[in-house]
PDB file of N, CA and C in Angstrom:
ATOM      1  N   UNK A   1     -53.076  13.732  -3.263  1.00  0.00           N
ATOM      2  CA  UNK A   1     -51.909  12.864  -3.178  1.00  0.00           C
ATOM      3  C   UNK A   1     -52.345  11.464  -2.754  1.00  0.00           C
ATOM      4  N   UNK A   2     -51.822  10.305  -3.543  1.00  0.00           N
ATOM      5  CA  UNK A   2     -52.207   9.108  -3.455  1.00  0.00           C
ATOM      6  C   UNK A   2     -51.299   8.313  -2.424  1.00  0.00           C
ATOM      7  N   UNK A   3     -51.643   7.634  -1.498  1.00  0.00           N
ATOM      8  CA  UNK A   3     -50.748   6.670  -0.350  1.00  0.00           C
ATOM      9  C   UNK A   3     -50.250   5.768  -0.917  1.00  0.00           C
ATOM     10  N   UNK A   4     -48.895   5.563  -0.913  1.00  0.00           N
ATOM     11  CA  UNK A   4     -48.104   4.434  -1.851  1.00  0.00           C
ATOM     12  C   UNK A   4     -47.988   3.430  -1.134  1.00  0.00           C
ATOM     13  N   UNK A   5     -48.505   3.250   0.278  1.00  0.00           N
ATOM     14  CA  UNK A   5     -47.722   2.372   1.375  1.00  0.00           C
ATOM     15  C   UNK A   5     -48.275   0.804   0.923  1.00  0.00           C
ATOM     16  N   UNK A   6     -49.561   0.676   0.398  1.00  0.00           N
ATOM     17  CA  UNK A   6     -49.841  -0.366   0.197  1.00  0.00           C
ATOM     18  C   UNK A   6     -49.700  -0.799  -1.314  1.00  0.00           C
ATOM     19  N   UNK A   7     -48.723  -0.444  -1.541  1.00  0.00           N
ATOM     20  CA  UNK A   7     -48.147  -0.457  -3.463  1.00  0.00           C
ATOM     21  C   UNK A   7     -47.817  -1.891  -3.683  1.00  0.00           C
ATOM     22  N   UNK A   8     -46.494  -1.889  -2.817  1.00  0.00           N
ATOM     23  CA  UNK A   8     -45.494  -2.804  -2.606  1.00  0.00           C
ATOM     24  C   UNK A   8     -46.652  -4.358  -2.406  1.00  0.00           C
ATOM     25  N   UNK A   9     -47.282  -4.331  -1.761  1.00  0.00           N
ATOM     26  CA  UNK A   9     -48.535  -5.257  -1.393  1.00  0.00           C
ATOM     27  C   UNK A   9     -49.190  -5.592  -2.626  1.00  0.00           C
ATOM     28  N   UNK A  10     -49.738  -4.958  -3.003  1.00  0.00           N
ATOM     29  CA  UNK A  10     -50.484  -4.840  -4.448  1.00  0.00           C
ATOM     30  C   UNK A  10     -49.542  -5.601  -5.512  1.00  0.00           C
ATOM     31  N   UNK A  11     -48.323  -4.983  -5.714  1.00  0.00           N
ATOM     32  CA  UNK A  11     -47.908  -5.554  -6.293  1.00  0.00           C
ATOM     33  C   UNK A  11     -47.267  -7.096  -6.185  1.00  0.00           C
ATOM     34  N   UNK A  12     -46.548  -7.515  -5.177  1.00  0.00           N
ATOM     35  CA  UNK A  12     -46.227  -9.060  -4.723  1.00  0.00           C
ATOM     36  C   UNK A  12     -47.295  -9.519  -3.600  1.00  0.00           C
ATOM     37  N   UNK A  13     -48.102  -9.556  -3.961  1.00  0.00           N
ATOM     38  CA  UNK A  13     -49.181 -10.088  -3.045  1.00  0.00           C
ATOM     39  C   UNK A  13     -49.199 -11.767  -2.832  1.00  0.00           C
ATOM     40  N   UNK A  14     -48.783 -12.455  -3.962  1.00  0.00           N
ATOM     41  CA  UNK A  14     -48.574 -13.817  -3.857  1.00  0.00           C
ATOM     42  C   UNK A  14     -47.814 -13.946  -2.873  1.00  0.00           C
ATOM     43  N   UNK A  15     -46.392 -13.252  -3.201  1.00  0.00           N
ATOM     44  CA  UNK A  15     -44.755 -13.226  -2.588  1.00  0.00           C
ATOM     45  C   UNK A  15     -45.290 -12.948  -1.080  1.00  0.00           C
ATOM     46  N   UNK A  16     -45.717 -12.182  -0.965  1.00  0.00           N
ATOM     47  CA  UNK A  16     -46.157 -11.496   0.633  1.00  0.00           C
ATOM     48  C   UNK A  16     -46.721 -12.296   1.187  1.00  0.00           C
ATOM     49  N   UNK A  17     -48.075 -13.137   0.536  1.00  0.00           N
ATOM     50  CA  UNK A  17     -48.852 -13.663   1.390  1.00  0.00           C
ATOM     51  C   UNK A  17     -47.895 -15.241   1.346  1.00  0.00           C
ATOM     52  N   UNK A  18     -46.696 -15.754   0.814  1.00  0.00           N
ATOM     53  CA  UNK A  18     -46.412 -17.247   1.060  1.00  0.00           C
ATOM     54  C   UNK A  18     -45.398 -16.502   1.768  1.00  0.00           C
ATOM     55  N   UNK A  19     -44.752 -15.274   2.421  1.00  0.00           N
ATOM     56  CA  UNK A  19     -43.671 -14.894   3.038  1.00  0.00           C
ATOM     57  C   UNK A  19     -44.288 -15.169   4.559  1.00  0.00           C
ATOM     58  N   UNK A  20     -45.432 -14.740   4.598  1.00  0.00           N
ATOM     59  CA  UNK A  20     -46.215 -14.486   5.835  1.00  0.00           C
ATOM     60  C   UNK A  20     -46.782 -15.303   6.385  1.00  0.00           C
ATOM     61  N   UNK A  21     -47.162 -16.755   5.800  1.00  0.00           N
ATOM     62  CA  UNK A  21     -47.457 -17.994   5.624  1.00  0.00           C
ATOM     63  C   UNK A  21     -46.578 -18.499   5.888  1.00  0.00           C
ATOM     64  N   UNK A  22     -45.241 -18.248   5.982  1.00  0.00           N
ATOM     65  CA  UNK A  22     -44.304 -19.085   6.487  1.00  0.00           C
ATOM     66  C   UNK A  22     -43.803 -18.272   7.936  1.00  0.00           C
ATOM     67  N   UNK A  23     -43.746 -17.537   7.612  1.00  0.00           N
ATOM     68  CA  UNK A  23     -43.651 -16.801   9.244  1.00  0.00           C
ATOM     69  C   UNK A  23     -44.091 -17.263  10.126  1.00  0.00           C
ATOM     70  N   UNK A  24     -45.517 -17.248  10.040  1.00  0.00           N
ATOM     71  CA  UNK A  24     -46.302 -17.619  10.776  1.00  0.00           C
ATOM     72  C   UNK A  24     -46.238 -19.134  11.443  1.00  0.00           C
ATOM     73  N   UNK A  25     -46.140 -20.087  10.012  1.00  0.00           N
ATOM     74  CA  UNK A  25     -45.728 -21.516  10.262  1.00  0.00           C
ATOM     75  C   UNK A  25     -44.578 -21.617  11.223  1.00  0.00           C
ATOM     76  N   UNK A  26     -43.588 -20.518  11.223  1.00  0.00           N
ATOM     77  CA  UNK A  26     -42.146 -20.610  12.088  1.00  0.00           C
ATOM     78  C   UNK A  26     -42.926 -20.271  13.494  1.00  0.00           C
ATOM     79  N   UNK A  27     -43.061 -19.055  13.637  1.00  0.00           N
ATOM     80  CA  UNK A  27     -43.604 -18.531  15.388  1.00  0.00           C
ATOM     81  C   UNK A  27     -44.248 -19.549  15.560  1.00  0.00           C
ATOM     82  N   UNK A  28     -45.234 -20.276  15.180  1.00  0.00           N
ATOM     83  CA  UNK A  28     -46.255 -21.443  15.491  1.00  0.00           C
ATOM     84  C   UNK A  28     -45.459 -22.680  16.032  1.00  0.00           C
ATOM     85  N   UNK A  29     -44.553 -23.322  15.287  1.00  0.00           N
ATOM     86  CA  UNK A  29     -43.342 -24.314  15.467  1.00  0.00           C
ATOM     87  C   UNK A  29     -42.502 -23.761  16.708  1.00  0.00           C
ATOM     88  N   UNK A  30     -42.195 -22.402  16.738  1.00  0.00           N
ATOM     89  CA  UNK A  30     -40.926 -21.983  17.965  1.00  0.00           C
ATOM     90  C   UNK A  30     -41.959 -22.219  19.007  1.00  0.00           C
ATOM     91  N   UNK A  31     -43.174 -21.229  18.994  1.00  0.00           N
ATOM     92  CA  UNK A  31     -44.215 -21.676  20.260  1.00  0.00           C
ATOM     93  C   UNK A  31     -44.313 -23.053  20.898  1.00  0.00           C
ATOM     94  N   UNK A  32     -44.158 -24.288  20.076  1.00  0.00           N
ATOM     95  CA  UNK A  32     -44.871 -25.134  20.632  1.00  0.00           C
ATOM     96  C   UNK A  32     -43.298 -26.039  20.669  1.00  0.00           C
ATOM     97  N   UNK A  33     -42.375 -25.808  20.661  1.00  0.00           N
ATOM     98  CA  UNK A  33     -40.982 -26.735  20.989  1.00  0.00           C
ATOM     99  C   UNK A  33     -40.840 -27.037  21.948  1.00  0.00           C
ATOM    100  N   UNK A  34     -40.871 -26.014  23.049  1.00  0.00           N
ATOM    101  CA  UNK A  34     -40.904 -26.619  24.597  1.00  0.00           C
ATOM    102  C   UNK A  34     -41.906 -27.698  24.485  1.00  0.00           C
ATOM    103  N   UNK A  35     -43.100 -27.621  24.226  1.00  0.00           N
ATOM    104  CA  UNK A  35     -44.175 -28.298  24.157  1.00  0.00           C
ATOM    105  C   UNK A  35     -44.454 -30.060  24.005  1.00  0.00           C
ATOM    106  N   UNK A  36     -43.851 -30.180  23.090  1.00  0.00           N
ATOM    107  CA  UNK A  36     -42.912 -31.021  22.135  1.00  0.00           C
ATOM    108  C   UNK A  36     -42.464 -32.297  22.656  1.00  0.00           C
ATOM    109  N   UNK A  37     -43.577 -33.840  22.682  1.00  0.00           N
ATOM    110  CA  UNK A  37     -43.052 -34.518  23.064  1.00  0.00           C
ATOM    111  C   UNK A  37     -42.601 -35.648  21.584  1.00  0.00           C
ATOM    112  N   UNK A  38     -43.216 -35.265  20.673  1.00  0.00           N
ATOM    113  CA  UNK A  38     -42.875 -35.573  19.591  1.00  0.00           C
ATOM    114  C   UNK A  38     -43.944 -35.261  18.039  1.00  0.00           C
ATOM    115  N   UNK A  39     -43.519 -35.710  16.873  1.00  0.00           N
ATOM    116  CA  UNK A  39     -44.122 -34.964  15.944  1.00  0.00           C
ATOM    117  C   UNK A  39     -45.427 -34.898  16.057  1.00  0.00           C
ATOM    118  N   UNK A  40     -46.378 -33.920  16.712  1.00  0.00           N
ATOM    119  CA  UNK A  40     -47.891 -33.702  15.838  1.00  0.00           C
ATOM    120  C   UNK A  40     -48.538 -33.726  14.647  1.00  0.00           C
ATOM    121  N   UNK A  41     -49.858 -33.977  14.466  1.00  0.00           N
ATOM    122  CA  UNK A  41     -50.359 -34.073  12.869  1.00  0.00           C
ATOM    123  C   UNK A  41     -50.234 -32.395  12.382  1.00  0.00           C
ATOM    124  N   UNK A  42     -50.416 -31.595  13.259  1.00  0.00           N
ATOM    125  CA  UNK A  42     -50.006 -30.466  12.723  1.00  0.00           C
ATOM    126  C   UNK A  42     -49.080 -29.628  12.648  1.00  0.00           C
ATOM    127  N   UNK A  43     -48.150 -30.039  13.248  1.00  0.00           N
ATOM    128  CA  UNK A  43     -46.301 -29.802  12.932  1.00  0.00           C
ATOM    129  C   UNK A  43     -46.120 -30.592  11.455  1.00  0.00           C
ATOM    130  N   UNK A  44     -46.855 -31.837  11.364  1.00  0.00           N
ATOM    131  CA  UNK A  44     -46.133 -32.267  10.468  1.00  0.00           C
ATOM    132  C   UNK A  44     -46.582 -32.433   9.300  1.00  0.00           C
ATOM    133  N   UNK A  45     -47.678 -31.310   9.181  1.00  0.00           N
ATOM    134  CA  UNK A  45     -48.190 -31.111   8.182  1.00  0.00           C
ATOM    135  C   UNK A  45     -47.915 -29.325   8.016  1.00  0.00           C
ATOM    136  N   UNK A  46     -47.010 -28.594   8.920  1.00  0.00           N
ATOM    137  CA  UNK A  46     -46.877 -27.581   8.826  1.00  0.00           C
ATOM    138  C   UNK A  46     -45.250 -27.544   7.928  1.00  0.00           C
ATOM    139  N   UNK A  47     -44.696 -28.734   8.175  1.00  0.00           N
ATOM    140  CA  UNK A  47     -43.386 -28.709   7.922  1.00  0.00           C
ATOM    141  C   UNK A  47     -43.164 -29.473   6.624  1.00  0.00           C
ATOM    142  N   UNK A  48     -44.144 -30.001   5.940  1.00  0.00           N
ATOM    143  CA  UNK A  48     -44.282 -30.674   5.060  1.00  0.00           C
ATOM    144  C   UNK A  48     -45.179 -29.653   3.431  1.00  0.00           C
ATOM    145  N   UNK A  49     -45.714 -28.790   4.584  1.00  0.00           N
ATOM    146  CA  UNK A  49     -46.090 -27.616   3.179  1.00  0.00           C
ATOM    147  C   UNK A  49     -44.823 -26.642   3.339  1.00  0.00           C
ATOM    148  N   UNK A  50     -44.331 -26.191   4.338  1.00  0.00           N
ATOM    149  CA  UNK A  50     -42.666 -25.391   4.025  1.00  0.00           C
ATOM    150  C   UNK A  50     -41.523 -26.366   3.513  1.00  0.00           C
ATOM    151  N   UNK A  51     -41.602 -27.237   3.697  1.00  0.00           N
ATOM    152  CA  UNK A  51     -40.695 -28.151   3.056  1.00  0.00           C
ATOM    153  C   UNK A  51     -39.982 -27.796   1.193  1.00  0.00           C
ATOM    154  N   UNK A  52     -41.073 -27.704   0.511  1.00  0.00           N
ATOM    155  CA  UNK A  52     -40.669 -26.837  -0.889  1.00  0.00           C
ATOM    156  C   UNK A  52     -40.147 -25.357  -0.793  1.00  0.00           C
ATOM    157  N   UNK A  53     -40.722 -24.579  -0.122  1.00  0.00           N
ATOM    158  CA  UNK A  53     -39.876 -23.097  -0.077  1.00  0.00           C
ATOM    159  C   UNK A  53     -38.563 -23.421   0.231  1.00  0.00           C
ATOM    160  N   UNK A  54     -38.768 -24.425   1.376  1.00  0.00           N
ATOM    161  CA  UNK A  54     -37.362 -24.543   2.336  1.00  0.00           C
ATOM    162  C   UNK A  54     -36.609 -25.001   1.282  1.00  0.00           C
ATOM    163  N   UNK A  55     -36.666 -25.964   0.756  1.00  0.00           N
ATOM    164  CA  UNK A  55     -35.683 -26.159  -0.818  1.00  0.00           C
ATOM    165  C   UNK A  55     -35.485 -25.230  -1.499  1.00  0.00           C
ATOM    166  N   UNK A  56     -36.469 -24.761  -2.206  1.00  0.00           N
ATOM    167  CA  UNK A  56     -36.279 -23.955  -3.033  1.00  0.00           C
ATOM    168  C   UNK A  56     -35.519 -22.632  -2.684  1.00  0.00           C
ATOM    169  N   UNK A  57     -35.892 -22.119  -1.466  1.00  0.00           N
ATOM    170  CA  UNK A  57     -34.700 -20.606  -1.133  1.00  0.00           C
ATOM    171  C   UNK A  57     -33.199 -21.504  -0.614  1.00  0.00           C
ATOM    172  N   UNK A  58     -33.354 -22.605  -0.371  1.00  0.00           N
ATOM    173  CA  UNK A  58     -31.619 -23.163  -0.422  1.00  0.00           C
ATOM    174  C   UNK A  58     -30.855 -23.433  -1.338  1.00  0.00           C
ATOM    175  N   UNK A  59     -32.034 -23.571  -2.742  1.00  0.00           N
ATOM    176  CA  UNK A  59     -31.021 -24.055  -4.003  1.00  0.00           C
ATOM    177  C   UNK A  59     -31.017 -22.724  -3.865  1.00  0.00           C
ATOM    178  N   UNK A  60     -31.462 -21.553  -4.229  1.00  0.00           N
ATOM    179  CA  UNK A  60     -31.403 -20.433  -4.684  1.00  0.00           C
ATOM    180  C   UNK A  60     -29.993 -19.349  -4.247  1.00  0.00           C
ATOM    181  N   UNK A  61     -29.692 -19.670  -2.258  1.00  0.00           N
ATOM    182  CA  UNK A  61     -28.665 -19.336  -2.027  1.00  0.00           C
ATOM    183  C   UNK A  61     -27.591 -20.189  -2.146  1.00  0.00           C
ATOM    184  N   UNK A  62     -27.601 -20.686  -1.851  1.00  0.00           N
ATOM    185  CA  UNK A  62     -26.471 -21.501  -2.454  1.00  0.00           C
ATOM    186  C   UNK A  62     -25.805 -21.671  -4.151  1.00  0.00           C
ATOM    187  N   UNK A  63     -27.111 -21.316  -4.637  1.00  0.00           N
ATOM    188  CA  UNK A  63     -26.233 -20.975  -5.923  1.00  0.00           C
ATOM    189  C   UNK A  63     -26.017 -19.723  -6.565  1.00  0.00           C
ATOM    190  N   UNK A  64     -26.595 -18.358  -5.464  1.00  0.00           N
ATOM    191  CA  UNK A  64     -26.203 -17.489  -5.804  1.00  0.00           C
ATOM    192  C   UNK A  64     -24.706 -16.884  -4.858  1.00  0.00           C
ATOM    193  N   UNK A  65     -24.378 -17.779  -3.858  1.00  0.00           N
ATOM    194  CA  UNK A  65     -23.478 -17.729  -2.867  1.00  0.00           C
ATOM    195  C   UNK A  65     -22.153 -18.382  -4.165  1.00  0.00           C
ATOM    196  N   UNK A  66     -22.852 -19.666  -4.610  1.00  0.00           N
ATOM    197  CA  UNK A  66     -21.482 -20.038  -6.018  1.00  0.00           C
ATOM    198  C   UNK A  66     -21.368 -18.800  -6.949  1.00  0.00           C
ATOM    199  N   UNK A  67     -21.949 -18.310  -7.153  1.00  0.00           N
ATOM    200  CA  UNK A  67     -22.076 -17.116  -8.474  1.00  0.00           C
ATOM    201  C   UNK A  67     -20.910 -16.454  -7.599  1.00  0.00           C
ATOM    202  N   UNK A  68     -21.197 -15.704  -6.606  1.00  0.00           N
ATOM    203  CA  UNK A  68     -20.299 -14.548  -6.055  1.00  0.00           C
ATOM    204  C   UNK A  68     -18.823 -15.084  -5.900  1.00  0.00           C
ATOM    205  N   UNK A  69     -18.606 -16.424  -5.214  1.00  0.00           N
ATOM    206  CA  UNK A  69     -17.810 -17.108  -4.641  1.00  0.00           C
ATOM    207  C   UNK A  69     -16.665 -17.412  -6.272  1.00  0.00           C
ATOM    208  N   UNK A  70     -17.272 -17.537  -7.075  1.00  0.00           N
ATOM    209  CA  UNK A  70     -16.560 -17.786  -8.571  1.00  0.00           C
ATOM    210  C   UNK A  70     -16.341 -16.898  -8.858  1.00  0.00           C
ATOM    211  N   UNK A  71     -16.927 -15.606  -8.734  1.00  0.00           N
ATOM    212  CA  UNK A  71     -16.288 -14.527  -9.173  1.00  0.00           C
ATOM    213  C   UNK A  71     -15.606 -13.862  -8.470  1.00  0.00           C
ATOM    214  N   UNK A  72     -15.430 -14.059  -7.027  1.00  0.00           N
ATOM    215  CA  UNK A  72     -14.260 -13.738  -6.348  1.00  0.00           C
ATOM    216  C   UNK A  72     -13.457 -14.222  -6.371  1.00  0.00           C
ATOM    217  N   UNK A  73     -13.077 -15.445  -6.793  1.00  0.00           N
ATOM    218  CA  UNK A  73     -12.144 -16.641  -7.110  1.00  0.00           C
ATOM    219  C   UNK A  73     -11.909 -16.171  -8.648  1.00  0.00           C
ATOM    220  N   UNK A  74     -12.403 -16.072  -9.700  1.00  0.00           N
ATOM    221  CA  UNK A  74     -11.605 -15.791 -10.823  1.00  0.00           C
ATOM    222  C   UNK A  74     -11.122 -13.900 -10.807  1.00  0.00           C
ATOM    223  N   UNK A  75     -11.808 -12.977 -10.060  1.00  0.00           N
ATOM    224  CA  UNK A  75     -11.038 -11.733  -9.498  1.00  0.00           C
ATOM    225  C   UNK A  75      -9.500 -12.196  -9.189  1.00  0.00           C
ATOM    226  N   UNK A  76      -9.478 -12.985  -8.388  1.00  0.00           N
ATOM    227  CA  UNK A  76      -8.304 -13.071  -7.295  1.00  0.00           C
ATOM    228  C   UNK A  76      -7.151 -14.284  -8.451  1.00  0.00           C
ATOM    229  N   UNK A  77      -7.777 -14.849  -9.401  1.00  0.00           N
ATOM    230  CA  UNK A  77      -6.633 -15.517 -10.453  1.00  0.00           C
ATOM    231  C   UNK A  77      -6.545 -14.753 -11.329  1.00  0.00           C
ATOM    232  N   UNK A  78      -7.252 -13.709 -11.907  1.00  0.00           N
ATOM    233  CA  UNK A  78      -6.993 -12.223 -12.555  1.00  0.00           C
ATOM    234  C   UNK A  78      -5.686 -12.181 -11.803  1.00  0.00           C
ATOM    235  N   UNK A  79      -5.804 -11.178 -11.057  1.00  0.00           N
ATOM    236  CA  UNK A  79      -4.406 -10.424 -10.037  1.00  0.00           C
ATOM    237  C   UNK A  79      -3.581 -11.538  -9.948  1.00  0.00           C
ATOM    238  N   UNK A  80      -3.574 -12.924  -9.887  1.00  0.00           N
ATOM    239  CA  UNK A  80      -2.335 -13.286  -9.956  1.00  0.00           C
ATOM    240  C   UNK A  80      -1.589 -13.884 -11.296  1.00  0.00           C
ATOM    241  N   UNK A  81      -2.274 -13.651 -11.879  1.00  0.00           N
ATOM    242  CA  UNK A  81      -2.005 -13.775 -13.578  1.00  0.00           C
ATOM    243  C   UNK A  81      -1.207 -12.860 -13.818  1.00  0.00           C
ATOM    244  N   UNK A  82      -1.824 -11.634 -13.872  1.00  0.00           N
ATOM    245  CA  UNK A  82      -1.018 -10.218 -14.027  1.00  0.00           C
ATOM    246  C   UNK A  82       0.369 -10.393 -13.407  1.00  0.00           C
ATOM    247  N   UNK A  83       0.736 -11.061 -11.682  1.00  0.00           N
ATOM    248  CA  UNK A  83       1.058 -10.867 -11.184  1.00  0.00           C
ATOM    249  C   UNK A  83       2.246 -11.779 -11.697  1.00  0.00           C
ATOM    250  N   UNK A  84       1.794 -12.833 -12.325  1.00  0.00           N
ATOM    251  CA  UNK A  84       2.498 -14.039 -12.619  1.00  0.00           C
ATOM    252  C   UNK A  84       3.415 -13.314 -13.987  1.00  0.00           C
ATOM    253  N   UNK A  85       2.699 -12.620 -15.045  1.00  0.00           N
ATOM    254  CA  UNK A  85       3.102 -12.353 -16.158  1.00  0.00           C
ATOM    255  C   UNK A  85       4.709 -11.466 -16.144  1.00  0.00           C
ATOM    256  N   UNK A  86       4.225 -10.863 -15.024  1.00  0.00           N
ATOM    257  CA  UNK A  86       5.520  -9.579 -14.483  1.00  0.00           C
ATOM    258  C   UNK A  86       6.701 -10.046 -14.770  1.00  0.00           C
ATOM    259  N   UNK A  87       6.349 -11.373 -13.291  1.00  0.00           N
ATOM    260  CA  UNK A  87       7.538 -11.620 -12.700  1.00  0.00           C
ATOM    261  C   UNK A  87       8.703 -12.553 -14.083  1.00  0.00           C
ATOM    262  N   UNK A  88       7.252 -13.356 -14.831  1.00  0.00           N
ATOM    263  CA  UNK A  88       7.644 -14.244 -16.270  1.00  0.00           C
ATOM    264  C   UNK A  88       8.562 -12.942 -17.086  1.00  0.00           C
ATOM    265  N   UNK A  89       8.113 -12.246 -16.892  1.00  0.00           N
ATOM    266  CA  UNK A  89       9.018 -10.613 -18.254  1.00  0.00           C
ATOM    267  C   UNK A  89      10.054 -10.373 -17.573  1.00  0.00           C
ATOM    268  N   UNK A  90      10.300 -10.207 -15.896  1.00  0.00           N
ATOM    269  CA  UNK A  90      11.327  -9.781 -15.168  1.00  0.00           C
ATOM    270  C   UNK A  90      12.643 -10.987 -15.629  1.00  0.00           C
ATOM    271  N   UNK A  91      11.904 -12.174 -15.547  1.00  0.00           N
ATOM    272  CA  UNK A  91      12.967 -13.038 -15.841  1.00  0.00           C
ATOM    273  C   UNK A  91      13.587 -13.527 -17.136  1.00  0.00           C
ATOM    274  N   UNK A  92      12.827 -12.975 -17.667  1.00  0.00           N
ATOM    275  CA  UNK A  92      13.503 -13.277 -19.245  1.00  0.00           C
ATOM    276  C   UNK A  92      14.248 -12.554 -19.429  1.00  0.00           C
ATOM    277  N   UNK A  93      14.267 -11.140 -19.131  1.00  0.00           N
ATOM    278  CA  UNK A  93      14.539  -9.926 -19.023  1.00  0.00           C
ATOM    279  C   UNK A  93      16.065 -10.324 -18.588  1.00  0.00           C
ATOM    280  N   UNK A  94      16.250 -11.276 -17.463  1.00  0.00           N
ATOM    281  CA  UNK A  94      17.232 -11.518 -16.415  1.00  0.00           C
ATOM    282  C   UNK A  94      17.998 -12.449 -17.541  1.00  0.00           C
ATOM    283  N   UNK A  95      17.311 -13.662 -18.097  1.00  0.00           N
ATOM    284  CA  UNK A  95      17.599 -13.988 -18.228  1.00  0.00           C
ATOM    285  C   UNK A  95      18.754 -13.971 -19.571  1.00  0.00           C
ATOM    286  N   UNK A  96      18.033 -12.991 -20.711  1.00  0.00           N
ATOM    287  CA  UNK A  96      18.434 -11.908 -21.591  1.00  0.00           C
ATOM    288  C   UNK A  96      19.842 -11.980 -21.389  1.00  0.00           C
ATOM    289  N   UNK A  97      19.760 -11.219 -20.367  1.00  0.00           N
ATOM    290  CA  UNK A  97      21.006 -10.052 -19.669  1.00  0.00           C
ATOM    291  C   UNK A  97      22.241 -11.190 -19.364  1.00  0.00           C
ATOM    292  N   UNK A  98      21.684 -12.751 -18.595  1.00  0.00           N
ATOM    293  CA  UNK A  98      22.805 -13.102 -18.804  1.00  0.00           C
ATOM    294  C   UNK A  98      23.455 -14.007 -19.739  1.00  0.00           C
ATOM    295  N   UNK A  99      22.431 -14.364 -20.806  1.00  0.00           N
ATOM    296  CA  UNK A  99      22.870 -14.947 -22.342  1.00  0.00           C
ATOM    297  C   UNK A  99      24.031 -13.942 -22.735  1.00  0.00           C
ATOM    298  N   UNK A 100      23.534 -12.416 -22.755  1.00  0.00           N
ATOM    299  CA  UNK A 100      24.836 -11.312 -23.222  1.00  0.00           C
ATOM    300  C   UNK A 100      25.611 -11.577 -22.433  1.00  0.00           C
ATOM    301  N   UNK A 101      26.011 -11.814 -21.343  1.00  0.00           N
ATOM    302  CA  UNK A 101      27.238 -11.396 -20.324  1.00  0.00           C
ATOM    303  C   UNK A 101      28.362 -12.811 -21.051  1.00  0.00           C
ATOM    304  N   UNK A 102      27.856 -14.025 -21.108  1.00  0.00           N
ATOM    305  CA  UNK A 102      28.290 -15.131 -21.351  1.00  0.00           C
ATOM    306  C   UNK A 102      28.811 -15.115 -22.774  1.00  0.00           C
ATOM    307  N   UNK A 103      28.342 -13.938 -23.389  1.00  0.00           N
ATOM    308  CA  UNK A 103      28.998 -14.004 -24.776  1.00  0.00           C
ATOM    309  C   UNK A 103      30.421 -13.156 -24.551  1.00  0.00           C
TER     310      UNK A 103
END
């Protein structure tokens, strides 16, 4: 029987190693904040290579946060469409009823 544990690794190894690379860049930055009387050459060269991920996973949620957000928003004008159509049949319906009465 073969150990799968290091599969996942094998396979996103890029993904893993710039996940871990930034980790690291974070604990490194939280460590030294107290510290911190203003920017270092190596804060600010730590924050300047995360700087592109940091974009890039913000366009990414944010526009998968619009994806969901639009489709909960056209869900919810579904149901009131339907909801709208009813009440449009109830009243014609009404209204029908009192074109006959008036005759």
């Amino acid at each position: 029987m073969r150990i799968r544990t290091f599969s996942l690794f094998r396979r996103y190894t890029i993904s893993a190693f710039i996940i871990s690379l930034l980790l690291f860049a974070l604990v490194v930055m939280s460590l030294r904040v107290k510290q911190r009387t203003g920017v270092d050459f190596f804060d600010a060269l730590l924050m300047e290579l995360c700087s592109p991920f940091q974009r890039a996973s913000t366009f990414l949620i944010k526009s998968v946060r619009g994806v969901f957000e639009g489709y909960i928003f056209l869900v919810h004008l579904q149901k009131e469409n339907v909801m709208l159509k009813q009440k449009i049949s109830e009243l014609e319906k009404e209204n029908h009823q009192t074109k006959e009465m008036a005759f």
